[in-house]
N, C-alpha and C. Protein backbone atom coordinates (compact mmCIF):
# COMPACT_ATOMS: atom_id res chain seq x y z
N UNK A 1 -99.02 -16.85 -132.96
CA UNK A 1 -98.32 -16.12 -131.93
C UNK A 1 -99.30 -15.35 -131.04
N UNK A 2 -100.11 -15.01 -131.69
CA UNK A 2 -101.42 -14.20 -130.91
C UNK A 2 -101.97 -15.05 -129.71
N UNK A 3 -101.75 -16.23 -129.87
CA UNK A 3 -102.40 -17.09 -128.65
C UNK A 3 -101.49 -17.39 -127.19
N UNK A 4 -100.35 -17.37 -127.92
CA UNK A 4 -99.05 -17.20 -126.90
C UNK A 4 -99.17 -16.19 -126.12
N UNK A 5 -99.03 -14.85 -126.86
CA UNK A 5 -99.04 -13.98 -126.16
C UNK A 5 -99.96 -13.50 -125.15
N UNK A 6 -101.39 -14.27 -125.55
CA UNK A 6 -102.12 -14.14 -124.82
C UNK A 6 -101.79 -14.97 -123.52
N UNK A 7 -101.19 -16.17 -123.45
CA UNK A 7 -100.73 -16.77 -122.35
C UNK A 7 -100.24 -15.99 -121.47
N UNK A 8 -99.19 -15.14 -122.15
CA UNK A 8 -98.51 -13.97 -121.23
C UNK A 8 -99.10 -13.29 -120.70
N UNK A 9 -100.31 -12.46 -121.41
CA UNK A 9 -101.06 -11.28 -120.86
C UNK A 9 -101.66 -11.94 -119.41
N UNK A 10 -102.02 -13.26 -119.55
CA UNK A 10 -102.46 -13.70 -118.53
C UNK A 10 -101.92 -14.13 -117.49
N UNK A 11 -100.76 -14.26 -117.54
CA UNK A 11 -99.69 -15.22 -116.69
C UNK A 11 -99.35 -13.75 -115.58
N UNK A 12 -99.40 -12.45 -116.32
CA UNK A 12 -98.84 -11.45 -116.06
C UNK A 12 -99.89 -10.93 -115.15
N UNK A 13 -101.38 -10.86 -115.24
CA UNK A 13 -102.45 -10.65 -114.64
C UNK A 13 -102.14 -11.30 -113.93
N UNK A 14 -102.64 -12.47 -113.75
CA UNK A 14 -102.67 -13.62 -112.39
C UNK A 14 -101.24 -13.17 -111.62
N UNK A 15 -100.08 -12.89 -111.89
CA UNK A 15 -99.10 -12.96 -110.78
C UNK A 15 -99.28 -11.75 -110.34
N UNK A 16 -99.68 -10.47 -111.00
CA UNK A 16 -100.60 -9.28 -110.79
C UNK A 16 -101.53 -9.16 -109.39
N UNK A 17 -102.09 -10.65 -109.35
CA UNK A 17 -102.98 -10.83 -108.54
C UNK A 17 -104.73 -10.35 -108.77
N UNK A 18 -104.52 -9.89 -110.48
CA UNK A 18 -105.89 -8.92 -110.99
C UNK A 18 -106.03 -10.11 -112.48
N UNK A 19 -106.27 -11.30 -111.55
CA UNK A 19 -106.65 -11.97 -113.44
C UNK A 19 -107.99 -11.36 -113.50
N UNK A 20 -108.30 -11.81 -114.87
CA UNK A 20 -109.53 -10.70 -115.64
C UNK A 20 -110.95 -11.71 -115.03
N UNK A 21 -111.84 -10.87 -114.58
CA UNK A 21 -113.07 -11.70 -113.34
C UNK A 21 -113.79 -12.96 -114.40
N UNK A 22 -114.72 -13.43 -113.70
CA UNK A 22 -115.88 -14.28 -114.38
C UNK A 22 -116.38 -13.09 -115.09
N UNK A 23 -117.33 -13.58 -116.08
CA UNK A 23 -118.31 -12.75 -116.74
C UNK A 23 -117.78 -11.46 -117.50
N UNK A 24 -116.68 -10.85 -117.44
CA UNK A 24 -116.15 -9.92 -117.79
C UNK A 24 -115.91 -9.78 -119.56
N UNK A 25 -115.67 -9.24 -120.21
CA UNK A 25 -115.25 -9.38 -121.68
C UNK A 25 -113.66 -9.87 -121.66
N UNK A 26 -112.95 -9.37 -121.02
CA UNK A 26 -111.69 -9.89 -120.91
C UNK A 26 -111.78 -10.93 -120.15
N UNK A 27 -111.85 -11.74 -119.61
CA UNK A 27 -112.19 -13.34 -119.23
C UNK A 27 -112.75 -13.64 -120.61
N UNK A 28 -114.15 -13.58 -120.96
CA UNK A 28 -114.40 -14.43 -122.02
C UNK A 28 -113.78 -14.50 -123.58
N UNK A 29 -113.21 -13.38 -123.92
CA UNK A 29 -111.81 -13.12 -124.82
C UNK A 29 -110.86 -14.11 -124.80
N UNK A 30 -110.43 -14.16 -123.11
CA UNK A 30 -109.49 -15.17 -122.94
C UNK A 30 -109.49 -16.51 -122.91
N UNK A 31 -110.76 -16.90 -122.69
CA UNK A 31 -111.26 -18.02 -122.75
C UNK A 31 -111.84 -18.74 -123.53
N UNK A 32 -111.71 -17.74 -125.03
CA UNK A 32 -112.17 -18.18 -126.24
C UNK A 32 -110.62 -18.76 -127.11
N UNK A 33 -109.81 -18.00 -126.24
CA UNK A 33 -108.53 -18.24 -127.01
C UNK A 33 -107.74 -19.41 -126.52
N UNK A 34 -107.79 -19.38 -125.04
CA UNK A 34 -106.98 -20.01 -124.37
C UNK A 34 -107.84 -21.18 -123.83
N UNK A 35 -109.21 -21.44 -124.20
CA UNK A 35 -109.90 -22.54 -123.01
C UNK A 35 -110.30 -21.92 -121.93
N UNK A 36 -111.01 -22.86 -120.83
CA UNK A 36 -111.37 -22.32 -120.41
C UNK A 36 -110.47 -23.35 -118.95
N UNK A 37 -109.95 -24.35 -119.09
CA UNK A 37 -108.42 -24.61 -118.37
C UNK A 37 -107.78 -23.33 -117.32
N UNK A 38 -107.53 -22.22 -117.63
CA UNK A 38 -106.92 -21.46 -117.08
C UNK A 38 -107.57 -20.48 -116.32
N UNK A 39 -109.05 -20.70 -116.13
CA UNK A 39 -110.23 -20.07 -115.18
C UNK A 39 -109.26 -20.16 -113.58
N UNK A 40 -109.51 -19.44 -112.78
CA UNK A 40 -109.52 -19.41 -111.72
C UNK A 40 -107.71 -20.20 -111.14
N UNK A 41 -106.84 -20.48 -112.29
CA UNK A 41 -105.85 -20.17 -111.77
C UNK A 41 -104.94 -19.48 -110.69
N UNK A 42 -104.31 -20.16 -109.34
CA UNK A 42 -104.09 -19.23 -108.64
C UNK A 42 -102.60 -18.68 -108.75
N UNK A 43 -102.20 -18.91 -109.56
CA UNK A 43 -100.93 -19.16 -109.64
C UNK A 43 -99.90 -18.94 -111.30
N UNK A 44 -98.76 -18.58 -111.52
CA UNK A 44 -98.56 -18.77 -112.62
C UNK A 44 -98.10 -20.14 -112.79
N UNK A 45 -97.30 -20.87 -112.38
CA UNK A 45 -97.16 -22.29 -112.52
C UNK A 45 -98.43 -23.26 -112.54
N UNK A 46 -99.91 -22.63 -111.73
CA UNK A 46 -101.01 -23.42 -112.36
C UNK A 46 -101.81 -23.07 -113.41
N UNK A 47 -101.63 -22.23 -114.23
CA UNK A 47 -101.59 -21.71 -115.21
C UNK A 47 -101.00 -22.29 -116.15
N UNK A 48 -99.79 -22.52 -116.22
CA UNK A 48 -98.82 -23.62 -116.85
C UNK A 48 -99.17 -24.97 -117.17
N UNK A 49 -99.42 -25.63 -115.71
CA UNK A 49 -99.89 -26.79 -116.38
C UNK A 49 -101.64 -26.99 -117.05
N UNK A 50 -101.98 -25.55 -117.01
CA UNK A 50 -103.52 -26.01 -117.75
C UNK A 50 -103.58 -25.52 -119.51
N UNK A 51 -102.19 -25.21 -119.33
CA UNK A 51 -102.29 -24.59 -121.18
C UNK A 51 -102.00 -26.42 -121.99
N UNK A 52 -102.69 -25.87 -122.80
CA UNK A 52 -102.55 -27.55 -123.86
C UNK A 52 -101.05 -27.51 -124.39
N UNK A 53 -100.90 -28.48 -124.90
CA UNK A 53 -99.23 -28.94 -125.02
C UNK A 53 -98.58 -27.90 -126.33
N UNK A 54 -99.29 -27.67 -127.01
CA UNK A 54 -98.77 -26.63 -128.32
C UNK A 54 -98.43 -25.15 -127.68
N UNK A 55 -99.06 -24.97 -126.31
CA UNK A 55 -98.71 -23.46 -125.36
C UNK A 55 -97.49 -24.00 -124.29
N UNK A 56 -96.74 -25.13 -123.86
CA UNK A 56 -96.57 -25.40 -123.09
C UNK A 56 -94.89 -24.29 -122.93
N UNK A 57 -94.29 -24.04 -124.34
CA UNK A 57 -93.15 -23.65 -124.30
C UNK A 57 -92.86 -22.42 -123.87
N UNK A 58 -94.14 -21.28 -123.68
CA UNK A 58 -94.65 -20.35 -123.51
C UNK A 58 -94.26 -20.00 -122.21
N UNK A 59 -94.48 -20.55 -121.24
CA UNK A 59 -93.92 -20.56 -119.97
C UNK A 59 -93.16 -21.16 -119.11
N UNK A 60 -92.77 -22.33 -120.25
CA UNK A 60 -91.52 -23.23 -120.07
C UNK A 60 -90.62 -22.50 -118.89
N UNK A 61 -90.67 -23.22 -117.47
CA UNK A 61 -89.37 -22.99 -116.59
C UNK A 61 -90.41 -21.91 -115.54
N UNK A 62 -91.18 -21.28 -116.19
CA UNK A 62 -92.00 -20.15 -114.81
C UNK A 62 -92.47 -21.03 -113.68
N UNK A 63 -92.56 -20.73 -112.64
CA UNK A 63 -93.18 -21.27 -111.59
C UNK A 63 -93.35 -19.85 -110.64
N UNK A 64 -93.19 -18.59 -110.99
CA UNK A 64 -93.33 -17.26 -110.25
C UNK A 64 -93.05 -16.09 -111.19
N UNK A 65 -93.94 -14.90 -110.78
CA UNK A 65 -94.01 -13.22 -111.55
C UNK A 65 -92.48 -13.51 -111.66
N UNK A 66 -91.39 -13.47 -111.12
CA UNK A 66 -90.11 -13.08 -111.57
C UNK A 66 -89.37 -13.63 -113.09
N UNK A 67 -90.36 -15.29 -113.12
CA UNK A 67 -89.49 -15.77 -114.14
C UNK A 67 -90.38 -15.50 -115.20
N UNK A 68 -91.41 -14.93 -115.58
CA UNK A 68 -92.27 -14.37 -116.61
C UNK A 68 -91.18 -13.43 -117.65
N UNK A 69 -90.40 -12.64 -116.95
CA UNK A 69 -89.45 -11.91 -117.67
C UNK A 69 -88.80 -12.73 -119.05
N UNK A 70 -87.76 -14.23 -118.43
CA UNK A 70 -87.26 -14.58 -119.21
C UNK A 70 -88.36 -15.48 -120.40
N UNK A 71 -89.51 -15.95 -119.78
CA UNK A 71 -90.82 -16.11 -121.14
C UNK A 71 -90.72 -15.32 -122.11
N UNK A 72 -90.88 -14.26 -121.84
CA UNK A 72 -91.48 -13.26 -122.61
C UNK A 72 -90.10 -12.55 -123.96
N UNK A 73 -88.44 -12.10 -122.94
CA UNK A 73 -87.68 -12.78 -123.38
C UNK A 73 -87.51 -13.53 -124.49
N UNK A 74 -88.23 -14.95 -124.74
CA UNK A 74 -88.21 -16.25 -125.40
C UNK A 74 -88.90 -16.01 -126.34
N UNK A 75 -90.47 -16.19 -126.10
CA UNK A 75 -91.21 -15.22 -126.86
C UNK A 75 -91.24 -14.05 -127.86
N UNK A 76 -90.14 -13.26 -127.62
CA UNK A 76 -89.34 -12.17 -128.79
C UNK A 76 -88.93 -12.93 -129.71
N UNK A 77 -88.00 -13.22 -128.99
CA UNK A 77 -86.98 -14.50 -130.27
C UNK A 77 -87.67 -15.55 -130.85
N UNK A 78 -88.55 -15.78 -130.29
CA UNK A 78 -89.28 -16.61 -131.52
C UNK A 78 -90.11 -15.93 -132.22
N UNK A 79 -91.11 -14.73 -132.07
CA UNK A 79 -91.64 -14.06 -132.72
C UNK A 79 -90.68 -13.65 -133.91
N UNK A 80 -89.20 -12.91 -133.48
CA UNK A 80 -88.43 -12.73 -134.31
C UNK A 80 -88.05 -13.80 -135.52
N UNK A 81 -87.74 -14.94 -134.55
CA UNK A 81 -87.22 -15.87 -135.52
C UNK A 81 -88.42 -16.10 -136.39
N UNK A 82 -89.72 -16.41 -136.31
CA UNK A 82 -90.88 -16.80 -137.14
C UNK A 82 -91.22 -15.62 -138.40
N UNK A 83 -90.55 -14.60 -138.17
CA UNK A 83 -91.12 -13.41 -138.75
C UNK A 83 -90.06 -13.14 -139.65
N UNK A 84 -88.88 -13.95 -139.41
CA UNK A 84 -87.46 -13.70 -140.13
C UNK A 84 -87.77 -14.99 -141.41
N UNK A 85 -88.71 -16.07 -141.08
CA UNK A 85 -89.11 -17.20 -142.10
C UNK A 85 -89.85 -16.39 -142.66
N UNK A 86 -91.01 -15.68 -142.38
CA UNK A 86 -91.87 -15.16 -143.28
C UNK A 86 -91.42 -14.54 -144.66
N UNK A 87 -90.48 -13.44 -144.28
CA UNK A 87 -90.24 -12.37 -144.85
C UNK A 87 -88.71 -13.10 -145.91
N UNK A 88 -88.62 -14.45 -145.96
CA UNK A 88 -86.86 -14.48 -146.47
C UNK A 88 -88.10 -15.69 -147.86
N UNK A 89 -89.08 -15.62 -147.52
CA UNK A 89 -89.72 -16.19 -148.81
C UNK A 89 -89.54 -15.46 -150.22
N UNK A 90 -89.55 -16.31 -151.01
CA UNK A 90 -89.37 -14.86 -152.19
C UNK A 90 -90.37 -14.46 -152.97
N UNK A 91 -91.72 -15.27 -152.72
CA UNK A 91 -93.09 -13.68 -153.43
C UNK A 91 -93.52 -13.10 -152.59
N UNK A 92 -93.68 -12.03 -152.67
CA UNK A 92 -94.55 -11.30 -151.87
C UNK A 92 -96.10 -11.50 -151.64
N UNK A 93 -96.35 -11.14 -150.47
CA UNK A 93 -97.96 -11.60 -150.09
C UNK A 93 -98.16 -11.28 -148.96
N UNK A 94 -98.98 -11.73 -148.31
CA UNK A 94 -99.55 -11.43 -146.85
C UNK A 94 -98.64 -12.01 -145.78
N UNK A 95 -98.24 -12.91 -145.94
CA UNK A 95 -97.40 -13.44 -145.00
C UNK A 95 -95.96 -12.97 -145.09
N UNK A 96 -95.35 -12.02 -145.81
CA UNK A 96 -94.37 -11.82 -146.00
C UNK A 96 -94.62 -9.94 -144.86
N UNK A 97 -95.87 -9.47 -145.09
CA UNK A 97 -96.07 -8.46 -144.63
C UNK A 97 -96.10 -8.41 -143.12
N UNK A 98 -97.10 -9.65 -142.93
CA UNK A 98 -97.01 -9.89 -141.44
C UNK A 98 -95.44 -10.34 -140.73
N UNK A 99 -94.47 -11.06 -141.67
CA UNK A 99 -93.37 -11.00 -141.29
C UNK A 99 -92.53 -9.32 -140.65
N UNK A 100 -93.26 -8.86 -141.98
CA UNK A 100 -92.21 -7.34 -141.43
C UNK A 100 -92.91 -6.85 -140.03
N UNK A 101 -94.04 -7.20 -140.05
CA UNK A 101 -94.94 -6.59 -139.27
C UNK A 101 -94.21 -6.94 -137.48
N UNK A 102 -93.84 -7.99 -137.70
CA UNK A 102 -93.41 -8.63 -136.63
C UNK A 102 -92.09 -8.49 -136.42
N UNK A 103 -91.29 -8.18 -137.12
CA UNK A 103 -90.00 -8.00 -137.61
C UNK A 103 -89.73 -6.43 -136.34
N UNK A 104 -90.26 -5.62 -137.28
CA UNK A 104 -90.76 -4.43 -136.83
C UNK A 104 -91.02 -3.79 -135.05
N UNK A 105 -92.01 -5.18 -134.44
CA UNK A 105 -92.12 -4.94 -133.09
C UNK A 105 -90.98 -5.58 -132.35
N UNK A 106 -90.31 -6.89 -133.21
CA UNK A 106 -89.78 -6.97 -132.57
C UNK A 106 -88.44 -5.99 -131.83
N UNK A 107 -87.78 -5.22 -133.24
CA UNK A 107 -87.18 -4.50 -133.27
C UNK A 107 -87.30 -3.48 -131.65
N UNK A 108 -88.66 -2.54 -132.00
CA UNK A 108 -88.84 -1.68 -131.21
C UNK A 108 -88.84 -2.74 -129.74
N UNK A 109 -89.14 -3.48 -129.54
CA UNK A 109 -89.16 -4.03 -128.05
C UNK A 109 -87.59 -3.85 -127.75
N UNK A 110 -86.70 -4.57 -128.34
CA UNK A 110 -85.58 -4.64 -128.39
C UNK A 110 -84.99 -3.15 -127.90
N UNK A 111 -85.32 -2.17 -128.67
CA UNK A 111 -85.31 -0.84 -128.20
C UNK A 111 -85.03 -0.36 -127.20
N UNK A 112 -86.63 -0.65 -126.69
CA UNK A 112 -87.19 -0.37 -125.59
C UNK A 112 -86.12 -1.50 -124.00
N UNK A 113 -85.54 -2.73 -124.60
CA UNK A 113 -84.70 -3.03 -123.78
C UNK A 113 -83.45 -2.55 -123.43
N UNK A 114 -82.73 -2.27 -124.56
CA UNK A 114 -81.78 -1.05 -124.83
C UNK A 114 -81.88 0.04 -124.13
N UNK A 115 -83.10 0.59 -124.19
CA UNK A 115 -83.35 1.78 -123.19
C UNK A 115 -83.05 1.78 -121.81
N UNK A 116 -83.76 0.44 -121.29
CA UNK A 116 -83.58 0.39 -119.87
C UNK A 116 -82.35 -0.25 -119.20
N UNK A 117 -81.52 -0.81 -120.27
CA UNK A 117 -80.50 -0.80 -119.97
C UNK A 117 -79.46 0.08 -119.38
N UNK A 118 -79.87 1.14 -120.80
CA UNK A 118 -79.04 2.23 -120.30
C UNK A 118 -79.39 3.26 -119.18
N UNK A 119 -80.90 3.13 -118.60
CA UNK A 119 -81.41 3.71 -117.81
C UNK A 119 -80.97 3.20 -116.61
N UNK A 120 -80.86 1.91 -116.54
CA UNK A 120 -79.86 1.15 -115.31
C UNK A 120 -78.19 1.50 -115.06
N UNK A 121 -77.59 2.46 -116.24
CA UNK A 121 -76.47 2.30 -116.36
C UNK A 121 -75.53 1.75 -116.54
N UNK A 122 -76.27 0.56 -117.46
CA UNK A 122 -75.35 -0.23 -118.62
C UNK A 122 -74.86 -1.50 -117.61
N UNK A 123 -75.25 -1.49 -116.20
CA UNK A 123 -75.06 -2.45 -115.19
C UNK A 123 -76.37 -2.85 -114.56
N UNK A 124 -76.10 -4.35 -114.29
CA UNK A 124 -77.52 -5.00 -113.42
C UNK A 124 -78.65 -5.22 -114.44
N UNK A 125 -78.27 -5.42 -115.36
CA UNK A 125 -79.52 -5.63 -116.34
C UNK A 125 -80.38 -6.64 -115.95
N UNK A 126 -79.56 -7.83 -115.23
CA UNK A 126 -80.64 -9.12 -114.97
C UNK A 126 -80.72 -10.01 -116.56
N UNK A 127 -82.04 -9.57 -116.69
CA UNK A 127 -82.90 -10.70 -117.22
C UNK A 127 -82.77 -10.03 -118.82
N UNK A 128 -82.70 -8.19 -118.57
CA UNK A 128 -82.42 -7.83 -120.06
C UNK A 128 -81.23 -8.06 -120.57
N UNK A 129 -80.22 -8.26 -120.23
CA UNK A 129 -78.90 -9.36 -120.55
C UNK A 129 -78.92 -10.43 -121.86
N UNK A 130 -80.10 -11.22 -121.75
CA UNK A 130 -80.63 -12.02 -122.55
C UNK A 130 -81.01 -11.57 -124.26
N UNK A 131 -81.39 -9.94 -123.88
CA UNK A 131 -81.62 -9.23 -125.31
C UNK A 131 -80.61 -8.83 -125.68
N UNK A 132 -79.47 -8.04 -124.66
CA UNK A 132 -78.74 -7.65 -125.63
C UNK A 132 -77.71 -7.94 -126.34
C-alpha cells in the first residue's frame, strides 16, 4: 500500500503544479519507489499511463486534480478492506498489527470526512458522499 500511496502523493504534486524537482531527495525517494516512468510528467493522466500495471488501479478513471478525490476515496477502502484480511486471521503477529494499524487510519480519515461534511452542513458533500 505504501507504493500506492505514493502514486497519490505524486499525482497530487503534479496537479499541484509543484512535482518534487530533479536531484531533490523527494524525486529520488520517488523514484526509487515508483520508477523512474513518472519523471517529468505533465499531467495527472500522464502519470497514469507511466505507472506499471500492478499501480494502474490507483488512478483508475483520473485524467484531472478534481478526480484524484474519488482515487484516494478508493484507496481508503481498499486500505480498509486489506487491513480488515489482516486482522480477521487468527494468530497473532505482525501482520495482524499492521492490520490494526491500518484499520486505525483508516478510521480517523473517515473522521476527518465526517467532519467536513458537517462543516459543509451535511449538504454538497460531492465526492465525500462516497465515505459516508
Amino acid at each position: 500500500m505504501a507504493t500506492s500511496a505514493a502514486v497519490l502523493i505524486i499525482a497530487r504534486s503534479i496537479a499541484a503544479g509543484a512535482p518534487p524537482a530533479a536531484g531533490t531527495p523527494a524525486a529520488g525517494h520517488a523514484r526509487a519507489v515508483l520508477g523512474k516512468g513518472w519523471v517529468g510528467a505533465p499531467s495527472v493522466e500522464q502519470l497514469r499511463r507511466t505507472l506499471a500495471p500492478r499501480l494502474d488501479w490507483v488512478l483508475e478513471g483520473a485524467s484531472s486534480a478534481e478526480d484524484l478525490w474519488r482515487c484516494e476515496v478508493r484507496w481508503w477502502s481498499r486500505l480498509e478492506a486489506e487491513s480488515l484480511v489482516l486482522t480477521a486471521r487468527a494468530l497473532p503477529g505482525p501482520g495482524a498489527v499492521v492490520g490494526v494499524a491500518g484499520l486505525l487510519s483508516s478510521d480517523g480519515w473517515q473522521v476527518r470526512a465526517a467532519l467536513e461534511i458537517a462543516a459543509r452542513g451535511g449538504r454538497d458533500a460531492g465526492v465525500l458522499d462516497d465515505v459516508a
